[in-house]
N, C-alpha and C. Protein backbone atom coordinates (compact mmCIF):
# COMPACT_ATOMS: atom_id res chain seq x y z
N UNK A 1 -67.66 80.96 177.53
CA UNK A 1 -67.14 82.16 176.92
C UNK A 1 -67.73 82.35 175.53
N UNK A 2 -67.66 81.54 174.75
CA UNK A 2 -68.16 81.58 173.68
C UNK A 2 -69.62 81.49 173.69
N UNK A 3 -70.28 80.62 173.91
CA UNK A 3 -71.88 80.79 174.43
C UNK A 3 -71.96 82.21 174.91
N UNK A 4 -71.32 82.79 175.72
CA UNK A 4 -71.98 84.61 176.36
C UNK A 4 -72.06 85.06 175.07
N UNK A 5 -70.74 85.32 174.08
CA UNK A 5 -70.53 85.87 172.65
C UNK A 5 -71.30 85.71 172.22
N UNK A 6 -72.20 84.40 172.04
CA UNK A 6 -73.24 84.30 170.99
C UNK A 6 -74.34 84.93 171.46
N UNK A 7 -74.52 84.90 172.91
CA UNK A 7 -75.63 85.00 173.50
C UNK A 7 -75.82 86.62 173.22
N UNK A 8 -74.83 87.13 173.73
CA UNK A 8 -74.30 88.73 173.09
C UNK A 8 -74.68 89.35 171.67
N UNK A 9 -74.29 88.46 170.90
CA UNK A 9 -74.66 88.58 169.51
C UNK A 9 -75.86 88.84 168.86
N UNK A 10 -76.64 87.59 169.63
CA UNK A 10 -78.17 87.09 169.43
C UNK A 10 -78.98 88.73 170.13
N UNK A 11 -78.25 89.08 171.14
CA UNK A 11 -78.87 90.19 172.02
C UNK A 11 -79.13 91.48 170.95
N UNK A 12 -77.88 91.78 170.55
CA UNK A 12 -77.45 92.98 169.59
C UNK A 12 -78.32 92.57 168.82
N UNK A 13 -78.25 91.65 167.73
CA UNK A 13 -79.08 91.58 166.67
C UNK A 13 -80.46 91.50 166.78
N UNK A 14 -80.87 91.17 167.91
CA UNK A 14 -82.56 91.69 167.89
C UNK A 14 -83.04 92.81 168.19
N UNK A 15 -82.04 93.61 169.07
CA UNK A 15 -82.38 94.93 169.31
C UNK A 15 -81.86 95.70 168.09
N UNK A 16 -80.70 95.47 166.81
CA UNK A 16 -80.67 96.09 165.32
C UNK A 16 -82.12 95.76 164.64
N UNK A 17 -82.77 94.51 164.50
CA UNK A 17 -83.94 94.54 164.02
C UNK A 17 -85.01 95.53 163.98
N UNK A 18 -85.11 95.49 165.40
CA UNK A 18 -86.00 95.87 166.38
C UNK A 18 -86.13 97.40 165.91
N UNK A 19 -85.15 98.19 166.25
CA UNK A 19 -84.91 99.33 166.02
C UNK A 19 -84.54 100.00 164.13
N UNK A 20 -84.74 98.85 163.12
CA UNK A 20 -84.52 98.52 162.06
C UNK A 20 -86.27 98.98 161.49
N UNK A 21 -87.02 97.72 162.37
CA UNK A 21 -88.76 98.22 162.13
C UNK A 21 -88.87 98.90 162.91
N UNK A 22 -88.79 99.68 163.75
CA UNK A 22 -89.15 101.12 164.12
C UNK A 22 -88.64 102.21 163.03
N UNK A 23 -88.02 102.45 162.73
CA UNK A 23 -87.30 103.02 162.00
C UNK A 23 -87.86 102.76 160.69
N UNK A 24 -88.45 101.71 160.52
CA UNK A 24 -89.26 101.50 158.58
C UNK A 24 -90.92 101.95 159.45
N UNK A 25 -91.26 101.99 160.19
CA UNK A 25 -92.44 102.87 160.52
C UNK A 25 -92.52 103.89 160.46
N UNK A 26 -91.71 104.82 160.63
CA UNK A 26 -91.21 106.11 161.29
C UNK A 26 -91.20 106.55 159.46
N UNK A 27 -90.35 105.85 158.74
CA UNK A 27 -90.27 106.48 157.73
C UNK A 27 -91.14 105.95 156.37
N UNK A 28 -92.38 105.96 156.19
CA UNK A 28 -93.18 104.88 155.29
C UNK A 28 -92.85 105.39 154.19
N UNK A 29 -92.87 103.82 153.34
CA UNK A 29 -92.59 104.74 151.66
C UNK A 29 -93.90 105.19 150.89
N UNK A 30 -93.16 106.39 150.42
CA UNK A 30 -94.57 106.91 149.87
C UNK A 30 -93.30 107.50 148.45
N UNK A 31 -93.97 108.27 147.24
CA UNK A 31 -93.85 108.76 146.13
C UNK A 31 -92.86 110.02 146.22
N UNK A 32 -93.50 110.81 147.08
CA UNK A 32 -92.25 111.84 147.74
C UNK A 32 -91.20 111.22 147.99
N UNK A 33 -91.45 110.73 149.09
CA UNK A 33 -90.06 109.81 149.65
C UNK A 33 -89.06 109.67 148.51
N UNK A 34 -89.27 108.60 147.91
CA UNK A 34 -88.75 107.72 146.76
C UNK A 34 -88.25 109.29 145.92
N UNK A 35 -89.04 109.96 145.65
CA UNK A 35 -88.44 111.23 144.95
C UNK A 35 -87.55 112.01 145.33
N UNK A 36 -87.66 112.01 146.82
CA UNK A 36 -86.55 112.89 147.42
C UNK A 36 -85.26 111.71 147.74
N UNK A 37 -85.44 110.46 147.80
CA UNK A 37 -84.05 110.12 147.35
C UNK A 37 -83.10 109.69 146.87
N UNK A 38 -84.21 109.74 145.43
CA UNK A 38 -83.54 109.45 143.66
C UNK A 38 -82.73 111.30 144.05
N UNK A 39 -83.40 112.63 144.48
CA UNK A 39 -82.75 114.07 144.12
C UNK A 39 -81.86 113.67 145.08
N UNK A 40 -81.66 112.71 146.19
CA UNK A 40 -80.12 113.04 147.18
C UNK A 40 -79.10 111.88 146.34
N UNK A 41 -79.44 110.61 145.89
CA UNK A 41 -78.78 110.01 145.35
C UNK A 41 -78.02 110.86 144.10
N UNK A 42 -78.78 111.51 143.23
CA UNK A 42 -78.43 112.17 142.01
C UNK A 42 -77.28 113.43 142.87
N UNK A 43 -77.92 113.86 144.16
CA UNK A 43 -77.16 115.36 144.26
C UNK A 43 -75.29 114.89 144.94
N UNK A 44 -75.78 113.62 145.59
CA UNK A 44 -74.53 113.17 145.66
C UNK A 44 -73.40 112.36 144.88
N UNK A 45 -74.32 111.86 143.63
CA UNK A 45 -73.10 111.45 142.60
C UNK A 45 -73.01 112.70 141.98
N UNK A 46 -72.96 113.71 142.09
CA UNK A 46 -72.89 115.40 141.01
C UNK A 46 -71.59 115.79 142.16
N UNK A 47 -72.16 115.57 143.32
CA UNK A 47 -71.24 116.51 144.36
C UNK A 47 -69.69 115.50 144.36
N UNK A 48 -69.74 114.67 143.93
CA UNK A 48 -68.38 113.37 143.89
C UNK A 48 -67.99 113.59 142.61
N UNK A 49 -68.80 114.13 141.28
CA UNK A 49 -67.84 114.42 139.81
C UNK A 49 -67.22 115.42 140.25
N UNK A 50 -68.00 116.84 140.64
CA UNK A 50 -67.61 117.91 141.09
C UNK A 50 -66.25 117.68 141.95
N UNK A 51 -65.95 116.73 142.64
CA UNK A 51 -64.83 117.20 144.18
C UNK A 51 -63.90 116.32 142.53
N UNK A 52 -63.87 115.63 142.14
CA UNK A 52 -63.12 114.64 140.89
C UNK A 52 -62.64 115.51 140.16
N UNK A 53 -63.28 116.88 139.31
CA UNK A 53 -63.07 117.67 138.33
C UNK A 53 -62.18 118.37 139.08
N UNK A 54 -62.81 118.99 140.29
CA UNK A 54 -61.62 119.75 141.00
C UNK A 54 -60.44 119.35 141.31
N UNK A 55 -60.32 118.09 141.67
CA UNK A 55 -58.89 117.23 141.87
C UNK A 55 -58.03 117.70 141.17
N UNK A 56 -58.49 117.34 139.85
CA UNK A 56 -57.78 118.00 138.74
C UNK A 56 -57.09 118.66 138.33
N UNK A 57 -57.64 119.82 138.65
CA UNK A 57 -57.28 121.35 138.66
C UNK A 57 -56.72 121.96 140.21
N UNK A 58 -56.26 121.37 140.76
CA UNK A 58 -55.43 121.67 141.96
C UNK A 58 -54.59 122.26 142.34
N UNK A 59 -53.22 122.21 140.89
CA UNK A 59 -52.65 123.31 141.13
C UNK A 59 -52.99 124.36 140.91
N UNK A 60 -54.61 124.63 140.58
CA UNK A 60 -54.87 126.44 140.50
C UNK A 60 -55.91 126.43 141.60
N UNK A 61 -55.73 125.87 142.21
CA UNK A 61 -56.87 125.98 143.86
C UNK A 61 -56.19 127.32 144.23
N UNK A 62 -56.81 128.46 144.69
CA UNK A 62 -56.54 130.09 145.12
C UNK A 62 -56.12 129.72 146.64
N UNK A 63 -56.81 128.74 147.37
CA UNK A 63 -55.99 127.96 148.52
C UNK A 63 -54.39 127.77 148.60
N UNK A 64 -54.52 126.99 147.63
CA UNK A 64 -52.57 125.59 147.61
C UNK A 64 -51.65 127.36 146.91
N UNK A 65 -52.65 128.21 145.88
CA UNK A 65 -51.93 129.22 145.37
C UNK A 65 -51.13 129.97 146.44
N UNK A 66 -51.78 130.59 147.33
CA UNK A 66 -52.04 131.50 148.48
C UNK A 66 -50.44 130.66 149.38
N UNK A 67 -50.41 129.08 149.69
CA UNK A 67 -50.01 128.81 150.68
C UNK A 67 -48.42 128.65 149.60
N UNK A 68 -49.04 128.49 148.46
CA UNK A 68 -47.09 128.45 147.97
C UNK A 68 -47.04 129.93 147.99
N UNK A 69 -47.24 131.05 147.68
CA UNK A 69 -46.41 132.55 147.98
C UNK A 69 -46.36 132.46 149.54
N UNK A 70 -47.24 132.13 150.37
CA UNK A 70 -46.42 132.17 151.47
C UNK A 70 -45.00 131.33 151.56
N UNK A 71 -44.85 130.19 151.16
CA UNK A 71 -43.54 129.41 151.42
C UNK A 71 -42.68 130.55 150.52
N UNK A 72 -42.85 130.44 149.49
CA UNK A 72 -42.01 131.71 148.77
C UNK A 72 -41.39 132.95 150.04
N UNK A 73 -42.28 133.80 150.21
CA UNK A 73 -41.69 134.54 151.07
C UNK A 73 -41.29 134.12 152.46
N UNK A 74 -41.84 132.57 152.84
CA UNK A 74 -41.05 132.36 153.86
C UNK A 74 -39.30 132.06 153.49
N UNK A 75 -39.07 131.37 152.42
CA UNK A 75 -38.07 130.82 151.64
C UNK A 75 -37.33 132.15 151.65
N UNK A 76 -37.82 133.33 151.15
CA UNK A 76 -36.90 134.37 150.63
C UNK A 76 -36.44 134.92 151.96
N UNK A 77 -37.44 135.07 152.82
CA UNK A 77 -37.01 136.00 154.33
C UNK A 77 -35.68 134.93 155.24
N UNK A 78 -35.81 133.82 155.11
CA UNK A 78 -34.86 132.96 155.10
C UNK A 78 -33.70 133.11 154.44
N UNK A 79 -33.41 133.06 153.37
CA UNK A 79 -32.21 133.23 152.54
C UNK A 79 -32.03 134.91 153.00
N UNK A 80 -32.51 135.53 153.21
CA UNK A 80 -31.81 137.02 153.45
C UNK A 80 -31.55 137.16 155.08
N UNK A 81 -32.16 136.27 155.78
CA UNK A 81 -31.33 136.19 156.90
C UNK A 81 -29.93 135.45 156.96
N UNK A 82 -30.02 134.28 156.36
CA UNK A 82 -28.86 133.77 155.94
C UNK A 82 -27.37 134.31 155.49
N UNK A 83 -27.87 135.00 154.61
CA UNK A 83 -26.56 136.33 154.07
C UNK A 83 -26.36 137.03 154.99
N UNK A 84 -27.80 137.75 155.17
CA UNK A 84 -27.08 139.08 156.59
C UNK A 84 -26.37 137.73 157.51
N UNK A 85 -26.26 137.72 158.16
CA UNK A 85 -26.04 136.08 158.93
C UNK A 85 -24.20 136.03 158.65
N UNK A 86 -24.32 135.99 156.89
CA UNK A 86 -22.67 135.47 156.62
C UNK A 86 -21.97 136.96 156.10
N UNK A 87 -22.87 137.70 156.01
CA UNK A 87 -22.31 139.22 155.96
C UNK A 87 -21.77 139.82 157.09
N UNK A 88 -22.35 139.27 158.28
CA UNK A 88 -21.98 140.01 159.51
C UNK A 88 -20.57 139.13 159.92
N UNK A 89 -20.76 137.99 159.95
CA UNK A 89 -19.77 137.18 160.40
C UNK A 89 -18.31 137.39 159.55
N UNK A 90 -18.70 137.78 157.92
CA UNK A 90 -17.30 138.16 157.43
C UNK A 90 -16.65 139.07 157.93
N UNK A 91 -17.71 140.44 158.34
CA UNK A 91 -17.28 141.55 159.07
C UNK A 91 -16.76 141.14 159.94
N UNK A 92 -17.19 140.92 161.01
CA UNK A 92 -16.72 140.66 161.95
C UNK A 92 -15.11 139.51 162.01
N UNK A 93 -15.15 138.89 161.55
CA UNK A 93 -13.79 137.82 161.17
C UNK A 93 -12.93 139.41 160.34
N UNK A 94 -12.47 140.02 159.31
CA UNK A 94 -12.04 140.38 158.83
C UNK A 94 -11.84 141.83 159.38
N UNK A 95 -12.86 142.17 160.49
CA UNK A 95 -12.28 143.48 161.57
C UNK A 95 -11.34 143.01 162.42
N UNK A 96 -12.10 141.80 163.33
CA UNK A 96 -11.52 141.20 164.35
C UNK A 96 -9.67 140.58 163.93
N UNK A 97 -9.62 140.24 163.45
CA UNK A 97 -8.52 139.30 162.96
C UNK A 97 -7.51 139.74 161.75
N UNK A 98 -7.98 140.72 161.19
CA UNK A 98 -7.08 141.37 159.76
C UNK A 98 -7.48 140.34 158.73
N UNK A 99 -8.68 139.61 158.68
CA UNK A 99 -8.01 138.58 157.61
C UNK A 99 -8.23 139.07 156.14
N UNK A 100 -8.31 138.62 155.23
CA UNK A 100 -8.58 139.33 153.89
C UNK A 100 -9.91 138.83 153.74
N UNK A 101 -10.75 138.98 153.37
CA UNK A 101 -12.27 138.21 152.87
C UNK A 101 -12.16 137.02 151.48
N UNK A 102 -11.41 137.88 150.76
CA UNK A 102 -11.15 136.73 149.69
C UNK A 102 -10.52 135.20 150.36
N UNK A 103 -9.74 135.51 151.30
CA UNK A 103 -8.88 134.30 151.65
C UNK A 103 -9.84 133.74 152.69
N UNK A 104 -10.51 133.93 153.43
CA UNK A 104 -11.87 133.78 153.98
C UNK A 104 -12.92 132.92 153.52
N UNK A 105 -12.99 133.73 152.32
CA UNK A 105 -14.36 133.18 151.65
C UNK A 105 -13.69 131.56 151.22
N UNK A 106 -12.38 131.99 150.36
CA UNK A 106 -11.63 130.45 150.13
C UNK A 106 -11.72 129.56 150.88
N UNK A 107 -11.16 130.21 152.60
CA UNK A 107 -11.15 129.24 153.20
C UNK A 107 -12.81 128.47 153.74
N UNK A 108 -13.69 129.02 153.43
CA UNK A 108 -14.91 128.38 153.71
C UNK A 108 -15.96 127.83 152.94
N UNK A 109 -14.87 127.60 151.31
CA UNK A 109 -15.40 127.14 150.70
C UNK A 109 -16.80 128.24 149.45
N UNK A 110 -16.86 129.17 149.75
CA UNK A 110 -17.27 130.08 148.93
C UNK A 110 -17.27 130.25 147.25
N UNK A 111 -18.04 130.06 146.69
CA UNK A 111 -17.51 130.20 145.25
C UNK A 111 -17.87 131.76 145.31
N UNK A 112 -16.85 132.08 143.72
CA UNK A 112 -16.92 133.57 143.32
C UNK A 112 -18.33 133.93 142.95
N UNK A 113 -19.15 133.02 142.73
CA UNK A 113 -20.37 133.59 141.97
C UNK A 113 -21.58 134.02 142.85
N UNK A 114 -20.83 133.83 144.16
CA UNK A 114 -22.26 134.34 145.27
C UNK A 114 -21.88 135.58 145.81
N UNK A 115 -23.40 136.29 145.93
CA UNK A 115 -23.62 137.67 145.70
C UNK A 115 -24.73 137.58 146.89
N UNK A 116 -24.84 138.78 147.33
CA UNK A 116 -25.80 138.75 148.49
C UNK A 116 -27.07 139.10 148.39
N UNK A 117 -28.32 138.85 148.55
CA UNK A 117 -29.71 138.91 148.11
C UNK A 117 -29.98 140.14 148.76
N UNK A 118 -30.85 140.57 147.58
CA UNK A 118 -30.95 141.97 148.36
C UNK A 118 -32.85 141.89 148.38
């Protein structure tokens, strides 16, 4: 079992070589070369300050902006269903039943200071 593993191993790693010098043929170094990838090395430590600086400044991404007014108006269309919701149900309790709304609202725990969103 262990002998196959190695034997396995030994297999892989000569065909990574293998395909290691094909691959340094394919691409010979020359002056260009070397130039074009000092400009990708350079363009990719610029493109990693760049995504860093932006981190930064995240809460003014026009993206994250965009998706909090949506929660906003999801939040608000919510709370005004909610009321209509406990607006109808007072109606309805206080047609149905005679009750008073004040004694209503008491009984369900209501404080005086809520008002219905308009």
């Amino acid at each position: 079992m262990v002998k196959e593993s190695q034997k396995t191993a030994q297999a892989q790693l000569s065909e990574l070589q293998a395909s290691i010098e094909v691959e340094k043929v394919a691409r010979p170094d020359s002056t260009e070369r070397s130039i074009s990838l000092a400009k990708l090395s350079k363009a990719r430590q610029e493109l990693t300050n760049l995504e860093k600086e932006t981190a930064k400044y995240g809460a003014c991404d026009p993206a994250k902006v965009e998706e909090k007014k949506r929660a906003v108006v999801l939040a608000k269309e919510a709370s005004i269903r909610w009321t209509d919701n406990y607006a109808v149900l007072m109606s309805h309790f206080t047609r149905q039943h005679g009750v008073d709304p004040e004694e209503l609202k008491k009984f369900l725990g209501v404080s005086e200071d809520y008002e219905d969103i308009l």
